[in-house]
Each structure stands twice: as structure tokens, then as C-alpha cells.
N, C-alpha and C. Protein backbone atom coordinates (compact mmCIF):
# COMPACT_ATOMS: atom_id res chain seq x y z
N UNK A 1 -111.43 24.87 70.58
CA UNK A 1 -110.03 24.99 70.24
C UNK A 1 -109.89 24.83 68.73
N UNK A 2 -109.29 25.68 67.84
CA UNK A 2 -108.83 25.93 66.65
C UNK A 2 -107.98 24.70 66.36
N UNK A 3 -108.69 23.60 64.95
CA UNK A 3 -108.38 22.58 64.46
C UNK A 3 -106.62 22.62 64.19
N UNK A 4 -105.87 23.39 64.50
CA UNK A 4 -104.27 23.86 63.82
C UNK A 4 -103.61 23.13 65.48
N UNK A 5 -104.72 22.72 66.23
CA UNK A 5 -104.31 22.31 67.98
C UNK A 5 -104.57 20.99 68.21
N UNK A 6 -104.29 20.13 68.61
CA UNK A 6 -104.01 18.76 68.94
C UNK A 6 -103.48 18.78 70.43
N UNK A 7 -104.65 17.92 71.23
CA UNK A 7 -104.78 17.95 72.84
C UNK A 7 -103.33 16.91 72.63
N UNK A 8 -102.27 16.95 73.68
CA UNK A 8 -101.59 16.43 73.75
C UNK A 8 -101.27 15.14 75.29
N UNK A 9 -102.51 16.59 76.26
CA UNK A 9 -102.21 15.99 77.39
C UNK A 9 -103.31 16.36 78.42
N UNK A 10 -104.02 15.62 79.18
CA UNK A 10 -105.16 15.94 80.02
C UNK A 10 -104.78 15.29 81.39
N UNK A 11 -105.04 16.03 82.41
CA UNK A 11 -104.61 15.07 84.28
C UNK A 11 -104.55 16.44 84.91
N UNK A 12 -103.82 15.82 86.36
CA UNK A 12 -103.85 16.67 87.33
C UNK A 12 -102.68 17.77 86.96
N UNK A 13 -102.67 18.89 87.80
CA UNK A 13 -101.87 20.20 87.30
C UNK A 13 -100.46 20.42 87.76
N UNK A 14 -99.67 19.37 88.54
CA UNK A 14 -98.85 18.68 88.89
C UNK A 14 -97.96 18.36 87.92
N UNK A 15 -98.82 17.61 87.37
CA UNK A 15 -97.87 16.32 85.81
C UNK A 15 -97.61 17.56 84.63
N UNK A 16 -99.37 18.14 84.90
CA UNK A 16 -99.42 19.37 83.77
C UNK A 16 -98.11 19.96 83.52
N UNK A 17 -98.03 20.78 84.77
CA UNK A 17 -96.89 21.88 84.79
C UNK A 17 -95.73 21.59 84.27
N UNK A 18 -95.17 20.16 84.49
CA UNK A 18 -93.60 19.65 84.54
C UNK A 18 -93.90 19.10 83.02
N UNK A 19 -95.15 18.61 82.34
CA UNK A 19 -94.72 18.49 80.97
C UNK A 19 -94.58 19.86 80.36
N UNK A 20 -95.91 20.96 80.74
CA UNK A 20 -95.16 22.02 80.17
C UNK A 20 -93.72 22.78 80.01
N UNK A 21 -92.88 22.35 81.19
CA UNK A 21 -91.77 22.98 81.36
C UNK A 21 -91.13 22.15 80.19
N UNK A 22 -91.03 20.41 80.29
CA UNK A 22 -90.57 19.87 79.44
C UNK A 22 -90.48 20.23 77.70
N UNK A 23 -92.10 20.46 77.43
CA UNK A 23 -92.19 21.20 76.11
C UNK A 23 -91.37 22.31 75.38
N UNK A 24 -91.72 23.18 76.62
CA UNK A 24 -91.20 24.55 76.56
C UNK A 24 -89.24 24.29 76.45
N UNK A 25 -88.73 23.28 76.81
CA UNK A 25 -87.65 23.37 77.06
C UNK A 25 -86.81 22.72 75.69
N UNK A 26 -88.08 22.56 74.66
CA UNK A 26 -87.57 21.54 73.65
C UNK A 26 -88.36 22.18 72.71
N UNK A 27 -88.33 23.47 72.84
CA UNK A 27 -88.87 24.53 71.82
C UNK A 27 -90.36 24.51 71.01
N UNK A 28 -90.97 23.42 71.79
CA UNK A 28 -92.62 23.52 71.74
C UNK A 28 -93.24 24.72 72.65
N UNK A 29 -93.96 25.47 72.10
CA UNK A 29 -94.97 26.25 73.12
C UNK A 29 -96.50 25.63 73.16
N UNK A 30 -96.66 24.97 74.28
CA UNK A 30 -97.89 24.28 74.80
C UNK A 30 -99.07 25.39 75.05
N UNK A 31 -99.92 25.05 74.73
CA UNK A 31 -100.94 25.57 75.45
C UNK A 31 -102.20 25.12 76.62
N UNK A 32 -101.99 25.84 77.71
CA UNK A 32 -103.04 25.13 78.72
C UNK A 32 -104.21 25.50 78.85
N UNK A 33 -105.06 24.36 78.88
CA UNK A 33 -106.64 24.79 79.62
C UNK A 33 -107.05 24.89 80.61
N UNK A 34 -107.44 25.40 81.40
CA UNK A 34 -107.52 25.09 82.99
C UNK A 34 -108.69 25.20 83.23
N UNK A 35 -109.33 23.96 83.32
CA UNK A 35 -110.78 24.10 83.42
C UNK A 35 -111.42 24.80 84.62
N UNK A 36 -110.59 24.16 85.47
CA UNK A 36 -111.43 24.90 86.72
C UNK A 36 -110.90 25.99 87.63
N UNK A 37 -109.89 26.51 86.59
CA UNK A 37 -109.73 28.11 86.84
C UNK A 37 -110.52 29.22 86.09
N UNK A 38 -111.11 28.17 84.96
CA UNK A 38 -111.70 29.25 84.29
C UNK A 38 -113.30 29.48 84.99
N UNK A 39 -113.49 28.29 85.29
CA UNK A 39 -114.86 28.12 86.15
C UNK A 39 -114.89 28.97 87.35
N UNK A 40 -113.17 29.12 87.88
CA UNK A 40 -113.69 30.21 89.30
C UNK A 40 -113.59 31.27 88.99
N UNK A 41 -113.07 31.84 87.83
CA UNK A 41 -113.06 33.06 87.28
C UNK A 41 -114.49 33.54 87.09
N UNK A 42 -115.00 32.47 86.46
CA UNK A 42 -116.47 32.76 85.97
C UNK A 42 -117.64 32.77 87.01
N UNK A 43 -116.90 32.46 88.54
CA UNK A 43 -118.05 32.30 89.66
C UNK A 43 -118.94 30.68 89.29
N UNK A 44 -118.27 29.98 88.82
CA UNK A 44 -118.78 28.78 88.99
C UNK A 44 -117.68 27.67 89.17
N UNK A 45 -118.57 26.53 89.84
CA UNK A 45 -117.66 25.43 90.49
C UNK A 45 -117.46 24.23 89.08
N UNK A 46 -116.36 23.56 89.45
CA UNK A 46 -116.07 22.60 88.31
C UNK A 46 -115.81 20.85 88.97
N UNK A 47 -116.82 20.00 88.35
CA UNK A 47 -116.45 18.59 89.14
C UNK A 47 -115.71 17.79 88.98
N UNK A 48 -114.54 19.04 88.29
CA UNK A 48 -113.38 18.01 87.79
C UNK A 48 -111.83 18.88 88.12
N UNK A 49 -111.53 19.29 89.35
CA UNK A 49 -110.82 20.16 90.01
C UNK A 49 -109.14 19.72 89.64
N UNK A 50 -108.65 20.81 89.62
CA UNK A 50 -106.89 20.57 89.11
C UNK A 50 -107.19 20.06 87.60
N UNK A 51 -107.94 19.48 86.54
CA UNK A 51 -108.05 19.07 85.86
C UNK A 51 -107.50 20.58 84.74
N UNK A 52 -106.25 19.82 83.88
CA UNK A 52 -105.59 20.64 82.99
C UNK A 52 -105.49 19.99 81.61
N UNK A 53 -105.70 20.51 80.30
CA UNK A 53 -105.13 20.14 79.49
C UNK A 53 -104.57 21.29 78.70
N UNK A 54 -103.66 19.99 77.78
CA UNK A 54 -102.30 20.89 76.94
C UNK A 54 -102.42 20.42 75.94
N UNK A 55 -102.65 21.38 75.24
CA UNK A 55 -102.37 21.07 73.49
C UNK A 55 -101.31 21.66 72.83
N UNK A 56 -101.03 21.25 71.85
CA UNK A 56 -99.67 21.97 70.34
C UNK A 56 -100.16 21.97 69.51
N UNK A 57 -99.19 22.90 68.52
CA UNK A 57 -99.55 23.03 67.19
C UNK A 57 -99.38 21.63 66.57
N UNK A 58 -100.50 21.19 65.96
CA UNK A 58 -100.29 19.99 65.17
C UNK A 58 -98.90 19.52 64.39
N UNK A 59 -98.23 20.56 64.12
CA UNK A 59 -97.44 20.39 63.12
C UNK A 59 -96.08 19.59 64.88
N UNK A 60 -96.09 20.31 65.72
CA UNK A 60 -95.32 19.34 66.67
C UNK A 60 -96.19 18.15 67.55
N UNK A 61 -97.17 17.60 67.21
CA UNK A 61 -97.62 16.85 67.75
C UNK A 61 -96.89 15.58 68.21
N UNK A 62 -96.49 14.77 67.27
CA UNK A 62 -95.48 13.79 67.35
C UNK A 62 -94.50 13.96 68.31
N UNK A 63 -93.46 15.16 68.32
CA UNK A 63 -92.51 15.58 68.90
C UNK A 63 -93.18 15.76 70.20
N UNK A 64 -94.13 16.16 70.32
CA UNK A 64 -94.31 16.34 71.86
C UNK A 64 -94.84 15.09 72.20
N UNK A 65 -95.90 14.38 71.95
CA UNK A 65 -96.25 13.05 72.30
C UNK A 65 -94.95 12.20 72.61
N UNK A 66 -93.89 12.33 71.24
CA UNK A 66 -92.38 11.71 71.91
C UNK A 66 -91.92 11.90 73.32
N UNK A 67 -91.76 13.31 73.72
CA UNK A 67 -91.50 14.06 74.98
C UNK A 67 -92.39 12.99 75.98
N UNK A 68 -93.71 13.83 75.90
CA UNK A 68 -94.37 12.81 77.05
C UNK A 68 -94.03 11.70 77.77
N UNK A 69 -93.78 10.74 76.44
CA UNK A 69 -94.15 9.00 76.94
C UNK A 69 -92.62 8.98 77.17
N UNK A 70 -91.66 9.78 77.30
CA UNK A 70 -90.32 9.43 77.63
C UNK A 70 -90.40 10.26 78.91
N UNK A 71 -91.23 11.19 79.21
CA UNK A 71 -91.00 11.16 80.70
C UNK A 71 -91.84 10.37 81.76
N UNK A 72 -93.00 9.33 81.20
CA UNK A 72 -93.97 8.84 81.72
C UNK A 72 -93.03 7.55 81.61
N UNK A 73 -91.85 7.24 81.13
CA UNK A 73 -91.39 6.03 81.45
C UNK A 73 -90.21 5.83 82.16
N UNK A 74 -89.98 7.02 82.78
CA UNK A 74 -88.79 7.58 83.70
C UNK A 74 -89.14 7.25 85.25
């Protein structure tokens, strides 16, 4: 991942999704990894299943880390 990206968020694809919506709804565009979609794409298995992460442009890092921990304390 291109240093201009800062992981914001790693877990199951559940939490994933609903912070992405959150992001997205507060004019961050997130980006997801999906590890083990990319693994079945590729015909291989992954030992870390549903496992997603989301990164931002550094420059909103803060702002989204804000986001997060205010919905992780809801």
C-alpha cells in the first residue's frame, strides 16, 4: 500500500462495512482490503477469513480515527 495510506482499521467485515459507510458519509473515501477475497479470487485459502482492512488518505487520518472511536463507544 502506497505510503500517502494510513491503515485505519483491521477486524471482521461486519464492523468493516458500517465504518465504511460511516467514512463515506463524512466525506472520507476509505479504502478496503479484503484479504480473503483476494485469496479466493486467486484459488487460494486464507487463515484469517472475513478479515478486512481500511485505510485513508493520510491527510484524513485523524478525522477518521475520530469517526471510529466515536462509534466504538456507542
Amino acid at each position: 500500500m502506497d505510503s500517502t495510506y494510513k491503515k485505519v482499521f483491521g477486524g471482521n467485515s461486519i464492523v468493516a462495512r458500517r465504518i465504511e459507510l460511516l467514512l463515506k458519509d463524512n466525506s472520507i473515501e476509505p479504502i478496503l482490503k479484503d484479504e480473503s477475497e483476494s485469496a479466493r479470487l486467486a484459488g487460494f485459502g486464507t487463515p484469517l477469513p472475513d478479515l478486512i482492512q481500511i485505510f485513508v488518505h493520510k491527510d484524513e487520518e485523524i478525522k477518521a480515527l475520530a469517526l471510529i472511536n466515536q462509534l466504538h463507544k456507542k
